[in-house]
Structure formats: C-alpha cells, structure tokens
N, C-alpha and C. Protein backbone atom coordinates (compact mmCIF):
# COMPACT_ATOMS: atom_id res chain seq x y z
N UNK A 1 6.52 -4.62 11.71
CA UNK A 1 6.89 -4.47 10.31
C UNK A 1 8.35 -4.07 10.19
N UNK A 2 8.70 -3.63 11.25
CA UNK A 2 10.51 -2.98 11.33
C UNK A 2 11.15 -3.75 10.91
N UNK A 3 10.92 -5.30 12.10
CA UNK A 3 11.61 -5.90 12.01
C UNK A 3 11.56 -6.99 10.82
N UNK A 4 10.33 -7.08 10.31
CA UNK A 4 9.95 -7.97 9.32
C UNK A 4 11.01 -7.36 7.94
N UNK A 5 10.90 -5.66 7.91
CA UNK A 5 11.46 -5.25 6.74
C UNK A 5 13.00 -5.49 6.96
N UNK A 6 13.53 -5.09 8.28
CA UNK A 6 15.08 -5.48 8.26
C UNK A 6 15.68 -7.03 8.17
N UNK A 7 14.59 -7.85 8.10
CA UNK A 7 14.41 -9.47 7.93
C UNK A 7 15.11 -9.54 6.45
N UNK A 8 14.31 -8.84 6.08
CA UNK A 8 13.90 -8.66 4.08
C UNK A 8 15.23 -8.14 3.73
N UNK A 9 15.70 -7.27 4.39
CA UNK A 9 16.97 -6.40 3.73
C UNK A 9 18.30 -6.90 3.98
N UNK A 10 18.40 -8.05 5.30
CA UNK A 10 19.39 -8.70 5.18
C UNK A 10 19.51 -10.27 4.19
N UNK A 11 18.15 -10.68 3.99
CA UNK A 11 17.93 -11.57 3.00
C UNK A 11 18.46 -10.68 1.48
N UNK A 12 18.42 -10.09 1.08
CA UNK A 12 18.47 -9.26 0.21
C UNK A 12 19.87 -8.98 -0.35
N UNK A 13 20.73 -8.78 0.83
CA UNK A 13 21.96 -8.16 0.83
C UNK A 13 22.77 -9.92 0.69
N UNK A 14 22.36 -10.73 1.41
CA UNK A 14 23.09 -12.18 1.18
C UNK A 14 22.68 -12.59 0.00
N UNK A 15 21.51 -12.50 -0.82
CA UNK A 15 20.81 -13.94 -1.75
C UNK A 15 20.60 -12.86 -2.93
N UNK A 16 20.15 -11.57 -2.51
CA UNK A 16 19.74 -10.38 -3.99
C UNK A 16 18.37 -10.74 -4.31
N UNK A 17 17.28 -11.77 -3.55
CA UNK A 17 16.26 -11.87 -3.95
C UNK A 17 15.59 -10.31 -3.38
N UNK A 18 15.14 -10.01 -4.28
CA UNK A 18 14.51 -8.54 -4.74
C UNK A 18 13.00 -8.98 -3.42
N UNK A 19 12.50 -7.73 -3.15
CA UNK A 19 11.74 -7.35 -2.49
C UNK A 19 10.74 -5.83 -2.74
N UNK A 20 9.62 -5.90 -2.31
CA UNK A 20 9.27 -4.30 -2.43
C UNK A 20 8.36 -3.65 -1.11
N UNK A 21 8.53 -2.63 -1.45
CA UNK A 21 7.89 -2.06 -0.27
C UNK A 21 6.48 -1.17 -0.78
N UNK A 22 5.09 -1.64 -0.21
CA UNK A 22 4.28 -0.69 -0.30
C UNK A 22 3.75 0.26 0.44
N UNK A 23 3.10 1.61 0.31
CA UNK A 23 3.08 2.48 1.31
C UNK A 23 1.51 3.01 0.61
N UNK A 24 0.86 2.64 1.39
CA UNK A 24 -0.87 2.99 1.01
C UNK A 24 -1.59 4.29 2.30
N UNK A 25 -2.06 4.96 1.46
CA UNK A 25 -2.83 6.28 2.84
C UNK A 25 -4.36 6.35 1.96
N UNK A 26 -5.24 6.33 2.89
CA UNK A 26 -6.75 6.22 2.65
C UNK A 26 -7.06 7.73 2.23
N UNK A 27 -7.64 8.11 1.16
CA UNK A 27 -8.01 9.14 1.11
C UNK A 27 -9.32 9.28 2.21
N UNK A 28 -9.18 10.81 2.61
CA UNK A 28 -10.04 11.26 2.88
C UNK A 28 -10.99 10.64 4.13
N UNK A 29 -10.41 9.92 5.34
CA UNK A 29 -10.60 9.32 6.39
C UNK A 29 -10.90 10.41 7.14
N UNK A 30 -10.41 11.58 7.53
CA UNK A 30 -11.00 12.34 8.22
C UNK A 30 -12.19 13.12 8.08
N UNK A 31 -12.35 13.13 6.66
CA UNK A 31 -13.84 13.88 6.19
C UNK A 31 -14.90 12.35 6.39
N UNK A 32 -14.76 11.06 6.29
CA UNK A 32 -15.35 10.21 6.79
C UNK A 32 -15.54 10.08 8.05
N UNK A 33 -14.46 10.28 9.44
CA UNK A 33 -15.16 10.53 10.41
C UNK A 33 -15.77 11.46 10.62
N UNK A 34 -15.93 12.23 10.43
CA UNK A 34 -16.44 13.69 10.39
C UNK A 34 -17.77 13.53 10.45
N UNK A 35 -18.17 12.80 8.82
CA UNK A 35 -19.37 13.13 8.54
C UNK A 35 -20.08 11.54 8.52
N UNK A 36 -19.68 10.85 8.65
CA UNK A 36 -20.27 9.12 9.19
C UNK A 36 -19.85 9.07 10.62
N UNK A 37 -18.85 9.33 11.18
CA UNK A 37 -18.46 8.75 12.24
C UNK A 37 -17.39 8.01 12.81
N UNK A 38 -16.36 7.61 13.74
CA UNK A 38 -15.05 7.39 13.77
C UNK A 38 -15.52 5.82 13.46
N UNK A 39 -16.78 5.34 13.98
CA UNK A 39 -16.83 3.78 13.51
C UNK A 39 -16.76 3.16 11.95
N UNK A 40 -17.63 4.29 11.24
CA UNK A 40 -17.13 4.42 9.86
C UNK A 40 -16.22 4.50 9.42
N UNK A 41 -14.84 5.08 9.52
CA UNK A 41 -13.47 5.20 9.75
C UNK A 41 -12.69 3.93 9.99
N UNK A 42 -13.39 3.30 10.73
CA UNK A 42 -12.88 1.93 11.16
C UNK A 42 -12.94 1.27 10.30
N UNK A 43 -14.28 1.10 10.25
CA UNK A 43 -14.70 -0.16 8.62
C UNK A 43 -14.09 0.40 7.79
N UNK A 44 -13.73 1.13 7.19
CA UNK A 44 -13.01 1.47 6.14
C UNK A 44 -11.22 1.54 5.92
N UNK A 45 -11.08 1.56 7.20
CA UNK A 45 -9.59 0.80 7.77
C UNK A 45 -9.54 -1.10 7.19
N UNK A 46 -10.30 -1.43 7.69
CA UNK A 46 -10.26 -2.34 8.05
C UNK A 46 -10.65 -3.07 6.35
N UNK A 47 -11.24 -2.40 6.06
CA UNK A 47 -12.01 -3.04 4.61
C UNK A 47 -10.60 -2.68 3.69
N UNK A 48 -10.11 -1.55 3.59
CA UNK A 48 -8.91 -1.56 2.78
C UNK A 48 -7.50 -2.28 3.05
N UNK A 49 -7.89 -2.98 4.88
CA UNK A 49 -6.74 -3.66 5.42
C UNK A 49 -6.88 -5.11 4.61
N UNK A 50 -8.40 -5.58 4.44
CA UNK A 50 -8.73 -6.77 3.81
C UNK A 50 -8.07 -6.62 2.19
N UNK A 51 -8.61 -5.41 1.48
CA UNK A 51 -8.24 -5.66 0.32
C UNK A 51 -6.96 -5.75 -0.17
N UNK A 52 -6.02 -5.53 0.45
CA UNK A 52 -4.30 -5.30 0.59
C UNK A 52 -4.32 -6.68 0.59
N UNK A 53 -4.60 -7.31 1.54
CA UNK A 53 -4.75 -8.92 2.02
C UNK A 53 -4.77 -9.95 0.80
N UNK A 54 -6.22 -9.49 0.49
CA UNK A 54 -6.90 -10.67 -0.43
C UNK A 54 -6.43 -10.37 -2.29
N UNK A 55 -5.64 -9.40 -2.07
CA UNK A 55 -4.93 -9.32 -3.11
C UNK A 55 -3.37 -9.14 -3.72
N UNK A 56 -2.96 -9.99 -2.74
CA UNK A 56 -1.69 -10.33 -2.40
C UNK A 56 -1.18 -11.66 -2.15
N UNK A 57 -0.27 -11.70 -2.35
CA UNK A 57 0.31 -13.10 -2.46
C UNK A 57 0.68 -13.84 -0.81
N UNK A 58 0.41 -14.73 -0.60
CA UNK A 58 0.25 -15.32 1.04
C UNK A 58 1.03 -14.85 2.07
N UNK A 59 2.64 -14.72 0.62
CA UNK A 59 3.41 -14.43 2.04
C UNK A 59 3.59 -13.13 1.83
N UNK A 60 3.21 -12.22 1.78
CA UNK A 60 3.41 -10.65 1.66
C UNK A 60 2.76 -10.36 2.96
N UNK A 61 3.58 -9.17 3.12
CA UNK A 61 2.83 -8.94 5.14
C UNK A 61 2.17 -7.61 4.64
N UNK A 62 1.21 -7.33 5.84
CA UNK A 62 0.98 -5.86 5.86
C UNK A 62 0.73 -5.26 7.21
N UNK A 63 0.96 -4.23 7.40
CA UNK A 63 0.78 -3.69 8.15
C UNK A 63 -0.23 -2.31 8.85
N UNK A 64 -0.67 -1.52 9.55
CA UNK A 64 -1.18 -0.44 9.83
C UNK A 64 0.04 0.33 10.58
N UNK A 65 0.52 1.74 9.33
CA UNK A 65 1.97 1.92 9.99
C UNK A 65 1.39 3.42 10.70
N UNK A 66 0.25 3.88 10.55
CA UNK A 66 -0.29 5.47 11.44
C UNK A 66 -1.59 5.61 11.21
N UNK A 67 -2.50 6.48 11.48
CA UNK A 67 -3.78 6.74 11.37
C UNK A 67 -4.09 6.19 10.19
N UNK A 68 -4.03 6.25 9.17
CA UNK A 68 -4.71 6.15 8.12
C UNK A 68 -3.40 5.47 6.87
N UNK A 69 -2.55 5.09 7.35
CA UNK A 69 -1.44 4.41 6.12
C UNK A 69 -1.44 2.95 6.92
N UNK A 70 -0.83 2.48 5.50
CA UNK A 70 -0.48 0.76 6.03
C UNK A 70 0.76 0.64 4.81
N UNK A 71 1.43 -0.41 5.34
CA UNK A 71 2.92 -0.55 4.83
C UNK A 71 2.94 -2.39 4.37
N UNK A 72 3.21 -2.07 3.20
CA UNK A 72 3.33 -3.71 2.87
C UNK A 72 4.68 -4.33 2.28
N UNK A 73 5.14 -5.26 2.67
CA UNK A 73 6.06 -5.88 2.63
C UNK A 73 5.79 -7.33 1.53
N UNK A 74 6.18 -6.82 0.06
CA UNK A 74 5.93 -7.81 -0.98
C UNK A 74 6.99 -8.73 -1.66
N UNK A 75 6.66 -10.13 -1.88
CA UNK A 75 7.90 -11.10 -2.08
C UNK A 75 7.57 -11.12 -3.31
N UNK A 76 8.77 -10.57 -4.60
CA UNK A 76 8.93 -10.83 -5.62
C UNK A 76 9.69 -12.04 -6.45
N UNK A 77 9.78 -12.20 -7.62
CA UNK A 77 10.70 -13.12 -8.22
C UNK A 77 11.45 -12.30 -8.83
N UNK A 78 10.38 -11.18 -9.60
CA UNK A 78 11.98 -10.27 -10.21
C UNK A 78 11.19 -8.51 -10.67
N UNK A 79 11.94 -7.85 -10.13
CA UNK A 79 11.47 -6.32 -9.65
C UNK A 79 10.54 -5.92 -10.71
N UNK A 80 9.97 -6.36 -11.95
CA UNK A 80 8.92 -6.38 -12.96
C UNK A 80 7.57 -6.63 -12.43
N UNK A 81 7.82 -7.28 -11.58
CA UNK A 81 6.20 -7.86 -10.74
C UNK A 81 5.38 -7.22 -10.00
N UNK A 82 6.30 -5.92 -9.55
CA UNK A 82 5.37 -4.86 -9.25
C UNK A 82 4.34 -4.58 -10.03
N UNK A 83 4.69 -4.68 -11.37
CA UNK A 83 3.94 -3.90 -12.30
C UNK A 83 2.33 -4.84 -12.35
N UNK A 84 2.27 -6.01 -11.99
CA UNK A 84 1.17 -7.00 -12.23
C UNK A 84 0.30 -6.47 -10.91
N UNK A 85 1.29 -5.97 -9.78
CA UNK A 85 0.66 -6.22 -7.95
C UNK A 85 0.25 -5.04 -8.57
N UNK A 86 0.65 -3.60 -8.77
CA UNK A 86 -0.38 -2.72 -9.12
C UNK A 86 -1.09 -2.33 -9.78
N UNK A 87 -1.40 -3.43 -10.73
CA UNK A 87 -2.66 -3.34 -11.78
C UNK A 87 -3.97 -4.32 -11.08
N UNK A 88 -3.35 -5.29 -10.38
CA UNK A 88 -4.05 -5.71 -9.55
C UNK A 88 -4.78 -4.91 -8.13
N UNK A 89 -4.41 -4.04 -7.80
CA UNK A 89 -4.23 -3.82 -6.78
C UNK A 89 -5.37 -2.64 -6.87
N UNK A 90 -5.20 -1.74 -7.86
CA UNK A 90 -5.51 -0.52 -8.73
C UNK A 90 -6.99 -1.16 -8.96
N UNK A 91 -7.16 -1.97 -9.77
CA UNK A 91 -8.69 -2.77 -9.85
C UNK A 91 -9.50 -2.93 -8.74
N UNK A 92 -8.69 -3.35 -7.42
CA UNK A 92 -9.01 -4.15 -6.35
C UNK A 92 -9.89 -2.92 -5.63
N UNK A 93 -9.18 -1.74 -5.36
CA UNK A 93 -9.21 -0.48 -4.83
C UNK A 93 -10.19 0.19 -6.00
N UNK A 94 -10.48 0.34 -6.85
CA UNK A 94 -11.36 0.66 -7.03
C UNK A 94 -12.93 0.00 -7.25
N UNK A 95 -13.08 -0.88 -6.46
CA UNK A 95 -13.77 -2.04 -6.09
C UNK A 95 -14.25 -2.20 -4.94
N UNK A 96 -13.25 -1.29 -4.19
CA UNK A 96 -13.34 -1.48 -2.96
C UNK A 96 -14.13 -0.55 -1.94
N UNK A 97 -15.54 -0.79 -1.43
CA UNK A 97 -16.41 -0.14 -0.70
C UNK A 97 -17.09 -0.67 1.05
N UNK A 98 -17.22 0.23 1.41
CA UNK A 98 -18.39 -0.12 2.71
C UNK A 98 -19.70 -0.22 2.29
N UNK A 99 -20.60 -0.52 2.94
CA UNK A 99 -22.01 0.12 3.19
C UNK A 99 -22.41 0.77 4.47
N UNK A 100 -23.02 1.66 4.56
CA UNK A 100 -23.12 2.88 6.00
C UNK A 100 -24.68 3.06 5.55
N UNK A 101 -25.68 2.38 6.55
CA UNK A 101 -27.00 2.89 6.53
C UNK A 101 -27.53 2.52 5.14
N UNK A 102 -27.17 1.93 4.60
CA UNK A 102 -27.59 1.47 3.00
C UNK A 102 -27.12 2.16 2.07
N UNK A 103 -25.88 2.89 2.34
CA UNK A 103 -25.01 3.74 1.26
C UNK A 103 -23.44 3.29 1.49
N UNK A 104 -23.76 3.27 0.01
CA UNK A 104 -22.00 2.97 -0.22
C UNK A 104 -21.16 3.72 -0.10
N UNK A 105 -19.94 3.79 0.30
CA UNK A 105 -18.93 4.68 0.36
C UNK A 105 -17.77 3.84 -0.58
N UNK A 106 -17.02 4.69 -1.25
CA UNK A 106 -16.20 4.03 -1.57
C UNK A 106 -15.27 3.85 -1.20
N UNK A 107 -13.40 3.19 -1.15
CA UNK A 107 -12.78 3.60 -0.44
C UNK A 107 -11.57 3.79 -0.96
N UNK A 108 -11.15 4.78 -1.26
CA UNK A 108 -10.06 5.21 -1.54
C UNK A 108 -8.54 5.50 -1.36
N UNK A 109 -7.99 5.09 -2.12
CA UNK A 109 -6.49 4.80 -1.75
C UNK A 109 -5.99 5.06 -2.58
N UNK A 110 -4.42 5.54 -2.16
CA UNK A 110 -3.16 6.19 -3.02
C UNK A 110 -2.12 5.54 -2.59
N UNK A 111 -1.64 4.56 -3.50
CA UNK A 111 -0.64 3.70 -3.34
C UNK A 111 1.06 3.81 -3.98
N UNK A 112 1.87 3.95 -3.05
CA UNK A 112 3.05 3.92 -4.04
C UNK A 112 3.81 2.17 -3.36
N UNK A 113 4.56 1.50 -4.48
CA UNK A 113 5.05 0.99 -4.19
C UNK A 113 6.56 1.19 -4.97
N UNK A 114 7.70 0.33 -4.36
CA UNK A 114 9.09 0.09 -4.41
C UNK A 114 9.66 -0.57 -4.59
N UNK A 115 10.80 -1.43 -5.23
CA UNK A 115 11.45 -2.40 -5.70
C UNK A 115 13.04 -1.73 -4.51
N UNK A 116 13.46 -2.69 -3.75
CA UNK A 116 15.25 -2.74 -3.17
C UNK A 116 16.19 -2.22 -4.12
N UNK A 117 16.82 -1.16 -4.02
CA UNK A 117 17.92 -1.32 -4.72
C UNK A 117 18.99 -1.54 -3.92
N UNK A 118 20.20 -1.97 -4.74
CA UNK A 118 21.39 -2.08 -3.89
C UNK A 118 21.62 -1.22 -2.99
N UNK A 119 21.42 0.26 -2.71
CA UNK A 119 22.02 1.09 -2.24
C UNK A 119 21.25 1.39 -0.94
N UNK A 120 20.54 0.81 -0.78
CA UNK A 120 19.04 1.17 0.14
C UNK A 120 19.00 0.63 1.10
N UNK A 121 18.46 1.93 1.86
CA UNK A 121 18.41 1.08 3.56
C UNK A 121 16.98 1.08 3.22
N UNK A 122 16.90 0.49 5.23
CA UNK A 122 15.62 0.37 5.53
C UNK A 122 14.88 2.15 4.95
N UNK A 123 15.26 3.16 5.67
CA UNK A 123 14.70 4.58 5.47
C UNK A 123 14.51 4.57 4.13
N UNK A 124 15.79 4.37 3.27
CA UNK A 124 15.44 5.08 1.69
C UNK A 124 15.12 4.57 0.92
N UNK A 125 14.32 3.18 1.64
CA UNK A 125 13.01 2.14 0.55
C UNK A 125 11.47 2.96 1.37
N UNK A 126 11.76 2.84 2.52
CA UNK A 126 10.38 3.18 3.00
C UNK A 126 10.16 4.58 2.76
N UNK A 127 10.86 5.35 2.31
CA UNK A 127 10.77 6.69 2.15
C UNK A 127 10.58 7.05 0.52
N UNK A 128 11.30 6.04 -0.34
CA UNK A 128 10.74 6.27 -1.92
C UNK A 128 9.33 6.12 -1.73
N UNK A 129 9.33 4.57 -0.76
CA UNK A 129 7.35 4.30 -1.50
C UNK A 129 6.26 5.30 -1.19
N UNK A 130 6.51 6.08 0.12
CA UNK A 130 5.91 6.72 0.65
C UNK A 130 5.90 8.32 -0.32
N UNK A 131 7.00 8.36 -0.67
CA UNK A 131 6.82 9.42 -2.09
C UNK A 131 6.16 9.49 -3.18
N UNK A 132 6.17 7.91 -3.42
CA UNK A 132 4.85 7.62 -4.37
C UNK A 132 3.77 7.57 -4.17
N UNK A 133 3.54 7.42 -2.96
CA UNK A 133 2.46 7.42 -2.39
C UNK A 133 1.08 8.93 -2.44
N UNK A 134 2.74 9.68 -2.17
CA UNK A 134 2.75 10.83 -2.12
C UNK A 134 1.95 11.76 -3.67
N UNK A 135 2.67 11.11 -4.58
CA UNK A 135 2.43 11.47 -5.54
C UNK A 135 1.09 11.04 -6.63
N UNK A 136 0.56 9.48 -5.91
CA UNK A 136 -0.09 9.10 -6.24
C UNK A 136 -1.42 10.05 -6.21
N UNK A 137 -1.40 10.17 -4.34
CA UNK A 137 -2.24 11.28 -4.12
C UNK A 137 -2.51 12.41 -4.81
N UNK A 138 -1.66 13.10 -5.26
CA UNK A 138 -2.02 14.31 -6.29
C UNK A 138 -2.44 14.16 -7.27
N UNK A 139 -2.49 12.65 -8.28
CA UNK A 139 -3.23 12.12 -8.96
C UNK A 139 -4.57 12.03 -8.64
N UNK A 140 -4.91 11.67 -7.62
CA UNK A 140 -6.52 11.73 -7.25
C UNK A 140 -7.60 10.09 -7.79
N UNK A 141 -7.27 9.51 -6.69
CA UNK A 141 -8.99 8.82 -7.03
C UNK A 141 -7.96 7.42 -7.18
N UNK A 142 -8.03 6.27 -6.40
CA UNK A 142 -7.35 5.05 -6.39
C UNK A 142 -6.06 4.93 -7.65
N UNK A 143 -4.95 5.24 -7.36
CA UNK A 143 -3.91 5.78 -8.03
C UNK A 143 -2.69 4.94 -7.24
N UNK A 144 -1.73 4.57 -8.25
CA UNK A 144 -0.94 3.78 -7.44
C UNK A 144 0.59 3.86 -8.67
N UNK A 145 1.58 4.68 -8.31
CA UNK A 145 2.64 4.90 -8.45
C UNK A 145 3.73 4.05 -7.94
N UNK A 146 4.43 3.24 -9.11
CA UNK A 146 5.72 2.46 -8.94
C UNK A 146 7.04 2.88 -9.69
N UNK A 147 7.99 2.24 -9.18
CA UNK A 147 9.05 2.78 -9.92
C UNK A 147 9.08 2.63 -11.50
N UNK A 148 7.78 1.80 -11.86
CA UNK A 148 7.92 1.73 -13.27
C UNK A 148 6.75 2.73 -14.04
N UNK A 149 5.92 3.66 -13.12
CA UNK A 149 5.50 4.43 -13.23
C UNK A 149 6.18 5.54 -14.27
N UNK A 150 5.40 5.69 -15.87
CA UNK A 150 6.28 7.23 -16.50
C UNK A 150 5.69 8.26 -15.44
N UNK A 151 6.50 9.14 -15.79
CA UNK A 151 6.65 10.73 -14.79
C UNK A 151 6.49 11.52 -16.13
C-alpha cells in the first residue's frame, strides 16, 4: 500500500487528479476473540475486508495495514465524492455481519476518510484519515468521518 499510495501522490503532484485515503479499525475485535475465538476474529477481518471491496469502485485498493485496521486507497473525479463513498459505505457497514454457531455478530467499523491536499505528504494524508478514524470511534457504532464531516 506504501508504494501504491506514493504511486497516487506523485500522480497527484503532476496531473492534480485528487485522491483519498481511507483508514477503517474494527470495533471491538479483541472482545470477539476473547469471547468467540481468534477464528471468529478472522471471519470478521475478512468479511469487513469484503465489504470495503464490494463497495468500492474497481480500481480503489485496500489494504490490511495492522491487527485490526485496513487502509484504502480511493480514485476520485472530484474531492465531493467522498461524500457518496461514505454514505455508501456507512449503509454497507451497517449491514455488515458474520454468523458464529447460528448467531449473528455484527461487524463494526469506524471509518475516517481523506481527500489530498496540496500540502500533503504521504504521513499527513495517512495520518488525517486515521484521525478520523479516530474520531469516528468516539462516535460509536459504524460511523465514518470525512473532511466534509460538520464538527
């Protein structure tokens, strides 16, 4: 994804086609292994790795950037379009479940995403989204903070 994002940022800096960065962390993965199991943990990796996927546009990448976050790399037309990927996205995630033994779990996510600005490196795009991310979380319950997010 490093290199995919420093791909993006020199496209960016030649052409100005806008880009964004998403930064997603699973709620509450460790109280799921805990109390289902680390295989449970998995599927639920993996099920929120799908829904990132299948609700995204072909060429948007994603990634698994640590235990429990994944980092997405989204191709815009014009930095407004965030606003559609996280209403989409926001629906998707709260939609989004396992089954464990004939019980559903749901799966939860706190999403921030980011629009390039001129001034921005690689760090201080991946570090806004991850603030939103951040913040999303204190919101509670499939929440997804963009720069067009009111505060």
């Amino acid at each position: 994804m490093e290199a995919c994002l420093q791909e993006e940022m020199e496209k960016f800096k030649r052409t100005g086609n806008p880009f964004a960065v998403l930064f997603a962390d699973v709620d509450y993965l460790h109280e799921i292994n805990n109390t289902h199991g680390h295989e449970t943990g998995d599927k639920m990796l993996k099920e929120i790795g799908l829904m990132l996927r299948r609700n995204s546009r072909k060429a948007d990448r994603f990634c698994r950037w640590g235990g429990d976050e994944f980092v997405g790399l989204l191709q815009l037309k014009q930095p407004e379009d965030i606003k559609s990927a996280a209403i989409r996205l926001k629906t998707a995630a709260e939609k989004c479940e396992i089954e464990v033994r004939g019980r559903k779990i749901s799966c939860q996510t706190a999403i921030g995403i980011t629009v390039v600005r001129d001034d921005d490196t690689i760090r201080s795009l991946v570090d806004r989204a991850d603030r939103y991310m951040y913040e999303a979380k204190k919101i509670v319950g499939n929440q997804i903070v963009t720069d067009f997010t009111e505060r």
